[in-house]
Protein backbone atom coordinates (compact mmCIF):
# COMPACT_ATOMS: atom_id res chain seq x y z
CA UNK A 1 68.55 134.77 129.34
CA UNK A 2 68.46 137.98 127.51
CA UNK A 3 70.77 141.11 128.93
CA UNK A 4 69.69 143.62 130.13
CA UNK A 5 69.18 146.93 127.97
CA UNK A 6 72.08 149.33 128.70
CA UNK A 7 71.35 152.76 127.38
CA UNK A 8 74.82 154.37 126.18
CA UNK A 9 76.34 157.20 127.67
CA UNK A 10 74.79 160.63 126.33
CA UNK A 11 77.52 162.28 123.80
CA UNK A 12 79.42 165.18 125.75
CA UNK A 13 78.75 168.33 124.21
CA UNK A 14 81.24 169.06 121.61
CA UNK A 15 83.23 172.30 122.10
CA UNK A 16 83.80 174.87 119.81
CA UNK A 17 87.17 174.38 117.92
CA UNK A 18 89.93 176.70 118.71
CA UNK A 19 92.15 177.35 115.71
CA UNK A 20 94.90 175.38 116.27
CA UNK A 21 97.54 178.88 116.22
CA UNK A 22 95.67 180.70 118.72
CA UNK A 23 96.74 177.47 121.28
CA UNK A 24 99.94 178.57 120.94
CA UNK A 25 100.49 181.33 124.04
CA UNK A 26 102.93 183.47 121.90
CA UNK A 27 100.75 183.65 118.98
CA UNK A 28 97.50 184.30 120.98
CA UNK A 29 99.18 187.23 123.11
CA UNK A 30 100.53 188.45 119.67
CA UNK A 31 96.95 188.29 117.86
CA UNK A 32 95.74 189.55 120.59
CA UNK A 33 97.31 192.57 120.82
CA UNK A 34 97.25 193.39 117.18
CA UNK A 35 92.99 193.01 117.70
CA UNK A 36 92.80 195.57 120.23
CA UNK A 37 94.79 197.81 118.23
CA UNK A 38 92.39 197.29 114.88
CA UNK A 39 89.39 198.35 116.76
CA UNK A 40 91.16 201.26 118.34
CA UNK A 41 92.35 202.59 115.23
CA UNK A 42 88.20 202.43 114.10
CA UNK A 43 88.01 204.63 117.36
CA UNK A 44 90.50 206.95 116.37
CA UNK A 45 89.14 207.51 112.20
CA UNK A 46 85.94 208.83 113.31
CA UNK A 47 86.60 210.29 116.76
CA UNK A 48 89.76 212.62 115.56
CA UNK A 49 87.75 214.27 112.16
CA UNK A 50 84.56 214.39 113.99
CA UNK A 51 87.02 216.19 117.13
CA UNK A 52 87.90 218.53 114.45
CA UNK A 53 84.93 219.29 112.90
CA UNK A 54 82.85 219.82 116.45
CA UNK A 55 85.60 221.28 118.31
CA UNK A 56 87.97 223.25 116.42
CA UNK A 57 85.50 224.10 113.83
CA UNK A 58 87.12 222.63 110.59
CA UNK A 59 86.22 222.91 107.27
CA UNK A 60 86.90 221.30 103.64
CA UNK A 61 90.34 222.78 103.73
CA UNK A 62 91.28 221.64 107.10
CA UNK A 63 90.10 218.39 106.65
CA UNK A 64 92.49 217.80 103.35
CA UNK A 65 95.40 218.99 106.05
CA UNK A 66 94.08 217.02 108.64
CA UNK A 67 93.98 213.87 106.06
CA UNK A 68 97.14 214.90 104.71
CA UNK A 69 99.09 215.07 107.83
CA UNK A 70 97.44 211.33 108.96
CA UNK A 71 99.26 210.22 105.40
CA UNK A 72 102.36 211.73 104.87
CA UNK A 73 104.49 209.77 106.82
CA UNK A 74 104.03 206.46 104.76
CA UNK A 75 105.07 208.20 101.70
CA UNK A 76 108.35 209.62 103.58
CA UNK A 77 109.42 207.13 106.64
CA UNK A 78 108.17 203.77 105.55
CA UNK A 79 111.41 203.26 103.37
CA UNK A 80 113.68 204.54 105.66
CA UNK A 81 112.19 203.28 108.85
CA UNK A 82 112.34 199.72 106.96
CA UNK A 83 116.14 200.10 106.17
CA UNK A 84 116.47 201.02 109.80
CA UNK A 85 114.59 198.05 111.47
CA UNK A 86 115.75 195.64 109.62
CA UNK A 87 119.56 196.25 111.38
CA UNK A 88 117.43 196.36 114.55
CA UNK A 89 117.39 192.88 116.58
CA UNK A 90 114.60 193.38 118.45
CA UNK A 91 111.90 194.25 116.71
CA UNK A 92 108.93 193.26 118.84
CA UNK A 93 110.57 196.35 121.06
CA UNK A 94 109.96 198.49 118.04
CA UNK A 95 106.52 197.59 118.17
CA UNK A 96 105.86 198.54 122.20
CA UNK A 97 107.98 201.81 121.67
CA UNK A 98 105.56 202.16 118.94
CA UNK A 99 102.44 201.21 121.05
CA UNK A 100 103.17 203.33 123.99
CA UNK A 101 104.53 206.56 122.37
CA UNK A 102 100.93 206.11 119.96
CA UNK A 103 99.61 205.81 123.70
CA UNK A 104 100.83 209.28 125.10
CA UNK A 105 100.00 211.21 121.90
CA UNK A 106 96.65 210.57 121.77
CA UNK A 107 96.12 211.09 125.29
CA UNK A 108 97.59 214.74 124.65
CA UNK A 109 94.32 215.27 122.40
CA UNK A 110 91.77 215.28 125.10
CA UNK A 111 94.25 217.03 127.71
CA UNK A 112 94.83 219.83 125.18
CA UNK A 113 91.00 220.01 124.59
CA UNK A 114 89.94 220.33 128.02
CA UNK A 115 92.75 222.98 128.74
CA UNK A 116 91.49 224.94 125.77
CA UNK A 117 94.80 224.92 124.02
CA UNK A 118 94.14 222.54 120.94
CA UNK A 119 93.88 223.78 117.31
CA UNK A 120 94.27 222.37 114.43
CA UNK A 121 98.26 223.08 113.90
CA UNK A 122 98.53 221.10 116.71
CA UNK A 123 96.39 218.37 116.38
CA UNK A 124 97.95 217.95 113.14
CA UNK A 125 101.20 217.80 114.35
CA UNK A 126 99.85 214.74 116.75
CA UNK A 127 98.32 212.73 113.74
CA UNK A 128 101.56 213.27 112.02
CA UNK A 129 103.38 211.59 114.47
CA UNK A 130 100.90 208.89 115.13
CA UNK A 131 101.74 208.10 111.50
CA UNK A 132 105.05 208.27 112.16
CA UNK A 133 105.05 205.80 115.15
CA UNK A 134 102.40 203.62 113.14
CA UNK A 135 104.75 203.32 110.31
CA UNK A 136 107.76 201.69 112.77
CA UNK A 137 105.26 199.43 114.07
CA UNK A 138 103.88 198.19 110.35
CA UNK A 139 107.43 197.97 109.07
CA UNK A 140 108.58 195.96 112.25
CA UNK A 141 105.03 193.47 112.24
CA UNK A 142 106.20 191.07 109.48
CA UNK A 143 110.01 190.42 111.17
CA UNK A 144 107.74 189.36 114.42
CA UNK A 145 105.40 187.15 112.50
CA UNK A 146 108.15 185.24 110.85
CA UNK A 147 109.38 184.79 114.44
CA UNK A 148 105.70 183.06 115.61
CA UNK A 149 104.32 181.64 112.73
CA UNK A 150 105.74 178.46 110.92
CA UNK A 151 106.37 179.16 107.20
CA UNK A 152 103.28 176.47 106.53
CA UNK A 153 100.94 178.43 108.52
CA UNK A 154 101.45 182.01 106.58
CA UNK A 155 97.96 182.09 105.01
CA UNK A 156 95.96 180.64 108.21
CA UNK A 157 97.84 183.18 110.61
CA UNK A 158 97.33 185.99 108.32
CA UNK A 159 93.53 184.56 107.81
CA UNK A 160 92.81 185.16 111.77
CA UNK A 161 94.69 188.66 111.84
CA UNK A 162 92.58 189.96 108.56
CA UNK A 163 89.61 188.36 110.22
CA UNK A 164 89.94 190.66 113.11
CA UNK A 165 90.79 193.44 110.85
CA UNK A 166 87.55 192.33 108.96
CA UNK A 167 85.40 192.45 112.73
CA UNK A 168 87.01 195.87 113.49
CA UNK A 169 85.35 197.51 110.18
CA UNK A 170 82.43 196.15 111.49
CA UNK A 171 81.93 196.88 114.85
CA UNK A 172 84.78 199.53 115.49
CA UNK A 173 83.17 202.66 113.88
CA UNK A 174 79.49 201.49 115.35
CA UNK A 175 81.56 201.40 119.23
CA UNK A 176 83.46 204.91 118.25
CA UNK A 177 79.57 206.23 117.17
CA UNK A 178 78.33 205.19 120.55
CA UNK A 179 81.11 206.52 122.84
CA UNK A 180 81.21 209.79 120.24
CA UNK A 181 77.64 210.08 120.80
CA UNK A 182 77.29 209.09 124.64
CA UNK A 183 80.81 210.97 126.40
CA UNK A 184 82.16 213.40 123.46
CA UNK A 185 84.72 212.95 120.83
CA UNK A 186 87.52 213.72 123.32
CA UNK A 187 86.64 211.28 125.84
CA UNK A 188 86.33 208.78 123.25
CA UNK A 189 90.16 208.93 122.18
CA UNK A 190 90.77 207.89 126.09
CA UNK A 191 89.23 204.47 124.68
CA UNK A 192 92.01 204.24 121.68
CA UNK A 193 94.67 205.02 124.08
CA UNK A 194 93.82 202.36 126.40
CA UNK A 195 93.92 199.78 123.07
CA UNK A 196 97.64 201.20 122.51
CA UNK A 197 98.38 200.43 126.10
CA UNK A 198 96.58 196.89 126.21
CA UNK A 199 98.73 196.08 123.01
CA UNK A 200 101.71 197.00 124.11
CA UNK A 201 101.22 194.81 127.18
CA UNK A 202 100.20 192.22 125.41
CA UNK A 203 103.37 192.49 123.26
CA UNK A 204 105.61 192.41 126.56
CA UNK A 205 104.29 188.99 126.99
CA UNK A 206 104.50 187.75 123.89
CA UNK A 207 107.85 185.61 124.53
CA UNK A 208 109.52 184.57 121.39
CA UNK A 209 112.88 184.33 120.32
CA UNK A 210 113.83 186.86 117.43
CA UNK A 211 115.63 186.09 114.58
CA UNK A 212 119.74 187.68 115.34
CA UNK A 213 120.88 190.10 112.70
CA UNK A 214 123.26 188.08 110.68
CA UNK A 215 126.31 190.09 109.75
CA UNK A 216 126.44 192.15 107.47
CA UNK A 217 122.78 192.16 106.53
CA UNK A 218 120.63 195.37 105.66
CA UNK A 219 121.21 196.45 102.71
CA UNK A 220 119.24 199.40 102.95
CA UNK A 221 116.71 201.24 100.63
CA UNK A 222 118.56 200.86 97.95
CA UNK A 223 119.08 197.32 98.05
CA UNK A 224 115.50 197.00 99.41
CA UNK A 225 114.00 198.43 96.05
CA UNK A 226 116.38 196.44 94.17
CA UNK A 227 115.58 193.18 95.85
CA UNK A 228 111.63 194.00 94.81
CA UNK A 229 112.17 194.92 91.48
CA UNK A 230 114.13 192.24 90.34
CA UNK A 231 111.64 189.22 92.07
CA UNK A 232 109.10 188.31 89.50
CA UNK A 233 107.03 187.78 92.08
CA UNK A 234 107.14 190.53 94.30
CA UNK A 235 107.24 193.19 91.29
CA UNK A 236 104.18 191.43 89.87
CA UNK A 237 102.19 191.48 92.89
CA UNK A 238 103.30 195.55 93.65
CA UNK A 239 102.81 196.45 90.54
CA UNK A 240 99.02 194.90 90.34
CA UNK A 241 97.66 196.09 94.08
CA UNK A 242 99.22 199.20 93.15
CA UNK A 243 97.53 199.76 90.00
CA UNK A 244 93.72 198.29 91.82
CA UNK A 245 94.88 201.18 94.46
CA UNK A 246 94.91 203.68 91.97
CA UNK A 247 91.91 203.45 90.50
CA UNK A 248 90.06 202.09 93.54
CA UNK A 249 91.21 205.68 95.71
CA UNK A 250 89.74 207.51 92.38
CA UNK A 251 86.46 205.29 93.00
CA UNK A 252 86.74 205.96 97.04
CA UNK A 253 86.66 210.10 96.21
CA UNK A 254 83.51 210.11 94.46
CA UNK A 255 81.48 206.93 96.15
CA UNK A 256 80.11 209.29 98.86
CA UNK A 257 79.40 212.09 96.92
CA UNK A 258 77.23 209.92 93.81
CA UNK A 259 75.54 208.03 96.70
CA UNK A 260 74.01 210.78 99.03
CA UNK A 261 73.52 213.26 95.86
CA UNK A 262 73.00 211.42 92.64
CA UNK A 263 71.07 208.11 94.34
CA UNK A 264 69.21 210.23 97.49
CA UNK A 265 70.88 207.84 99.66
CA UNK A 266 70.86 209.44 103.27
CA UNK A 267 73.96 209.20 105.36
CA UNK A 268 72.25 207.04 108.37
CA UNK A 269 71.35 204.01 105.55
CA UNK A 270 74.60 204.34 104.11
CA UNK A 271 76.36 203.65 107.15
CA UNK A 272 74.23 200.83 107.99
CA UNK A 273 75.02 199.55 104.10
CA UNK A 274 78.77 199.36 104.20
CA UNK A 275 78.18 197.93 108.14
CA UNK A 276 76.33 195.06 106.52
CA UNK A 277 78.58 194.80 103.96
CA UNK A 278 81.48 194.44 105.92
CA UNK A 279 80.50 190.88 107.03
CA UNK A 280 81.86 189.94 103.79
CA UNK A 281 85.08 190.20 105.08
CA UNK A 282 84.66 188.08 107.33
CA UNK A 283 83.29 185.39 105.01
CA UNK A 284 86.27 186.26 102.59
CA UNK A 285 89.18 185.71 106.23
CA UNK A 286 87.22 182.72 106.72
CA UNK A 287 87.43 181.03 103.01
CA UNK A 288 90.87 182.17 102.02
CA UNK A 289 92.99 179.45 103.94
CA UNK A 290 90.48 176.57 102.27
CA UNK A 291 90.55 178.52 99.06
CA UNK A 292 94.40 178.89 99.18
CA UNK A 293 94.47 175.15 100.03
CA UNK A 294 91.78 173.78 97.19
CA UNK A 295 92.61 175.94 94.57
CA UNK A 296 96.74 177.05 95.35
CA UNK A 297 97.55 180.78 96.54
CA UNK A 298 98.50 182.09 93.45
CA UNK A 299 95.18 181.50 91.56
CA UNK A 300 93.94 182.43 95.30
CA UNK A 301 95.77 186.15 94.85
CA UNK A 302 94.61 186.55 91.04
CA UNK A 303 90.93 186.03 92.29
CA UNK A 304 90.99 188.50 94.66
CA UNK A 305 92.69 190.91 92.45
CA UNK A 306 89.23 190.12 90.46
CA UNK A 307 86.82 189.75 93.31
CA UNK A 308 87.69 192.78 94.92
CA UNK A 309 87.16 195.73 92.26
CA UNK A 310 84.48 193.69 90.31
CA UNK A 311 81.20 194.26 92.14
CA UNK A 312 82.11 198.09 92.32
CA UNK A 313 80.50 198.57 88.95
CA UNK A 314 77.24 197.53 90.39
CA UNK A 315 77.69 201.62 92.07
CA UNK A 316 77.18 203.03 88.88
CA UNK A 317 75.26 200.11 87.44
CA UNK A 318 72.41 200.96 90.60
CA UNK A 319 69.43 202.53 89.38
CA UNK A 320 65.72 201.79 89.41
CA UNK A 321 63.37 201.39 92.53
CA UNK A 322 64.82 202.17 95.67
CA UNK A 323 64.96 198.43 96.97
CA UNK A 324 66.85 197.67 93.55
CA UNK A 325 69.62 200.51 94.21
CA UNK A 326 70.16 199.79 98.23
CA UNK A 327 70.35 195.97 97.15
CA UNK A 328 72.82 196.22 94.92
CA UNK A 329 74.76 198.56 96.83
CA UNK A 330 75.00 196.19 99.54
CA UNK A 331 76.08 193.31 97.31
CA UNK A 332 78.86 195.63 96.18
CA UNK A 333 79.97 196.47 99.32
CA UNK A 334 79.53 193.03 100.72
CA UNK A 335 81.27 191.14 97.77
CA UNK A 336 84.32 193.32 97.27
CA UNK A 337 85.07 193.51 101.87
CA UNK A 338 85.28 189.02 101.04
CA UNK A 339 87.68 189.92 97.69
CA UNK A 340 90.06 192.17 99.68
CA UNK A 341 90.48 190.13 102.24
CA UNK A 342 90.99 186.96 99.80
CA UNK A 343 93.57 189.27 98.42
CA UNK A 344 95.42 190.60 101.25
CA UNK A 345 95.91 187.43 103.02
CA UNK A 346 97.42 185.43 99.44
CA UNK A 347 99.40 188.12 98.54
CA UNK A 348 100.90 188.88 102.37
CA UNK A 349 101.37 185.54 103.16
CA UNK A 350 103.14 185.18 99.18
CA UNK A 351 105.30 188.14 100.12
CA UNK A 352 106.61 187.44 103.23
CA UNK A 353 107.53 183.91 102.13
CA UNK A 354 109.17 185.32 99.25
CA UNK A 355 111.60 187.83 101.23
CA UNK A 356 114.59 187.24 103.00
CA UNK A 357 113.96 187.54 106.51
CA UNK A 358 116.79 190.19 106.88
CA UNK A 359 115.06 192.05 104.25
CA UNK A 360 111.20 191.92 105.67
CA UNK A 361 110.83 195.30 106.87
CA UNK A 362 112.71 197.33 104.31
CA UNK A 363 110.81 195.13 101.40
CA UNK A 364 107.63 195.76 103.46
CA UNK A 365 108.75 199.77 104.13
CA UNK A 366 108.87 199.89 100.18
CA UNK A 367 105.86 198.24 99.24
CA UNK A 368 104.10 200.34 101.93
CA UNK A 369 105.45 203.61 100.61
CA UNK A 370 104.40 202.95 96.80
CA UNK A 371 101.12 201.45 98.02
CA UNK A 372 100.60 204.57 100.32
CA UNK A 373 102.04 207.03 97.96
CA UNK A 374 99.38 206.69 95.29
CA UNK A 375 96.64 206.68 97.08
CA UNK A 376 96.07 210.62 97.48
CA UNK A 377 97.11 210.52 93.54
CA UNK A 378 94.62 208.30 92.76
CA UNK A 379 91.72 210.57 95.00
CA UNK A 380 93.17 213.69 93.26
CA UNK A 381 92.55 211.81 89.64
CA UNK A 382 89.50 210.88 90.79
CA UNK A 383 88.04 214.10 91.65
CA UNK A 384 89.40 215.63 88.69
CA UNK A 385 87.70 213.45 86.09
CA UNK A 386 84.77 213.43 88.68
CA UNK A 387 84.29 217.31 87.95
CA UNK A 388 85.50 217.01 83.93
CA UNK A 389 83.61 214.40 82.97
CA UNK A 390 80.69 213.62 85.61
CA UNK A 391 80.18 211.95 88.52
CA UNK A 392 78.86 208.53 87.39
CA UNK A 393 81.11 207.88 83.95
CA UNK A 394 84.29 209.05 86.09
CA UNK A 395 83.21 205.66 88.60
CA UNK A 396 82.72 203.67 85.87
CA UNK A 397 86.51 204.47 84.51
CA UNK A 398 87.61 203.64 88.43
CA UNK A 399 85.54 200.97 88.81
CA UNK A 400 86.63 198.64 85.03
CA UNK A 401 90.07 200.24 85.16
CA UNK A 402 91.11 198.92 88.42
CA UNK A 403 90.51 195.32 87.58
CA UNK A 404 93.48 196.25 84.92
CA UNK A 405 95.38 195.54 88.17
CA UNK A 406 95.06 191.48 87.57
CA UNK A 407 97.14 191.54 84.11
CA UNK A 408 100.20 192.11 86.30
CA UNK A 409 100.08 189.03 88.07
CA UNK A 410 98.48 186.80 85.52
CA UNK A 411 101.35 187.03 83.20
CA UNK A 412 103.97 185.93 86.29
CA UNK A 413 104.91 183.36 88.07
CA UNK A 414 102.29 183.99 90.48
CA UNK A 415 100.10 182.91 88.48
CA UNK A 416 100.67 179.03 88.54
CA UNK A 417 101.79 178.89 92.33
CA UNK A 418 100.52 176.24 93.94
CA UNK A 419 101.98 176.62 97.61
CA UNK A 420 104.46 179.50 99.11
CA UNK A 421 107.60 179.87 97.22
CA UNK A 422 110.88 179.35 99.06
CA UNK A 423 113.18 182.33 100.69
């Protein structure tokens, strides 16, 4: 007698897979907080120049202070403030000091505006001490994500917190557009101060127990700059982003200007072309755990010291029928958002893992001062040989020269590096 036919059980819908870090409570809060901050901060870099422009009347000049002023205090407190939190044991307190005081600043903006008092001395004077605070907060970040993350999970941790960096260059200046647009540049800074205060709450319940301050630890800027130039590794890898930053802040001066002017680009399809384009850092936040894995994270870092400035020549390469130019624009912009995001998660997750944790935030106060430092240099080059030479030969010498950045870290250690190196 034959059975009867049982039909099996339908398969239960499979859920989506939840990276196995953001499970953790700590590290989700902690992610968390540092994603609502991202997209504030894309709130805050069009809102406060487009605040100045509309409502103080600024021009070139005031813009350089304005930009200036937003800058200055990584070249002059990222050393110090590093010396200074690393003898600090509780850093993730740093960070909410940070948050809030970033909190009550901005909110002075719109309160100044609407009592007519706010110039541009003054709103100067706020963006210089939003630097300020943002500086404590950057130098304090990596002593709190050696406290959450396991030393194996470096590159995936740093993968999801560059792949919300990556989604806040996407949608962050399209939101800050919108509420610019819809309820005025000083109503839209109310959004970036409610960020600050979300991420600071987040941070208070983010429960994780902080590394002590052994004794007799910090050994200051000095011995911070020290440290860095006597690892292979660490000099290697400053030296090269360094030299990319250079020459890629000489190509950043003039990209604008060759586009709208010398290509008849307009600023509305511009926009929308480095919007697009951004997606490929999300691709590249996506790959670069994988990549790191397949192909080891120093090769990992070298090809996103490569993959990063490459496709910038296509900029001056772009000419021809207008589909050509806007297509190879894109493929620029899309290609090189994937290589510096390759990049910045190998080489953070190589640095951190290659510091003493005592030393995190004086080694990362250094790094971010030189880093910082010659960026306006490299705009000031740039415009320079932009006006000496010409427009398009001055991007092509920004564009080849900052792959020079690579020969660095291909004659190091780095180079062969198959998984983090010990403390």
């Amino acid at each position: 007698m034959t059975e009867p036919l049982v039909l099996a059980d339908p398969a239960p819908p499979r859920r989506p897979r939840i990276p196995r870090l953001l499970q953790q409570r700590a590290f989700r809060r902690y992610w968390s907080a540092q994603t609502v901050s991202l997209f504030g901060d894309q709130i805050t870099m069009l809102a406060v120049p487009l605040l100045a422009v509309l409502a103080i009347g600024a021009g070139p000049a005031e813009m350089g202070y304005l930009t200036a002023a937003a800058l200055l205090p990584n070249l002059f407190f990222s050393l110090p403030a590093g010396a200074w939190v690393d003898r600090y044991p509780r850093r993730r307190q740093i960070m909410i000091v940070a948050d809030l005081g970033r909190a009550g600043l901005l909110l002075a903006v719109p309160l100044l505006w609407w009592a007519g008092a706010l110039n541009l001395p003054l709103l100067c004077g706020v963006v210089f001490l939003i630097g300020t605070l943002s500086v404590f907060f950057e130098v304090a970040h990596s002593s709190l994500f050696v406290a959450l993350v396991r030393r194996p999970d470096y590159v995936d941790a740093n993968s999801l917190i560059n792949g919300s960096r990556a989604m806040s260059y996407v949608a962050g200046p399209s939101v800050g557009g919108v509420l610019v647009q819809v309820l005025s540049a000083p109503v839209a800074l109310v959004a970036d101060v409610l960020t600050y205060v979300a991420s600071a709450v987040l941070l208070t319940r983010t429960k994780v127990a902080e590394r002590p301050v052994p004794s007799g630890s910090g050994l200051g800027m000095a011995g911070g700059v020290r440290y860095v130039a006597r690892s292979a590794v660490l000099r290697a890898i400053l030296l090269g982003t360094t030299t990319l930053n250079l020459f890629n802040y000489m190509f950043a001066a003039l990209f604008v200007l060759y586009v709208t002017t010398e290509l008849g680009v307009s600023a509305g399809l511009l926009g929308l072309i480095i919007g697009a384009g951004a997606f490929g850092g999300l691709l590249g936040a996506a790959i670069s755990g994988p990549l790191s894995r397949r192909m080891g994270i120093g090769p990992a870092l070298i090809l996103g010291l490569v993959v990063f400035p490459a496709p910038l020549v296509l900029v001056p390469l772009a000419e021809g029928p207008r589909p050509l130019v806007l297509a190879l624009l894109f493929a620029a912009d899309f290609v090189s958002a994937l290589g510096v995001m390759v990049l910045d998660i190998a080489a953070g997750s190589v640095q951190i893992a290659a510091t003493p944790q005592e030393m995190l935030a004086v080694v990362s106060g250094f790094k971010r001062a030189v880093n910082y430092g010659i960026r306006p240099i490299g705009a000031l080059i740039g415009g320079a040989l932009g006006a000496a030479i010409g427009v398009r030969p001055a991007l092509w010498i920004a564009s080849l020269g900052a792959l020079l950045g690579v020969f660095w870290v291909v004659f190091s250690p780095v180079s062969t590096m198959r998984k983090l190196p010990e403390e």
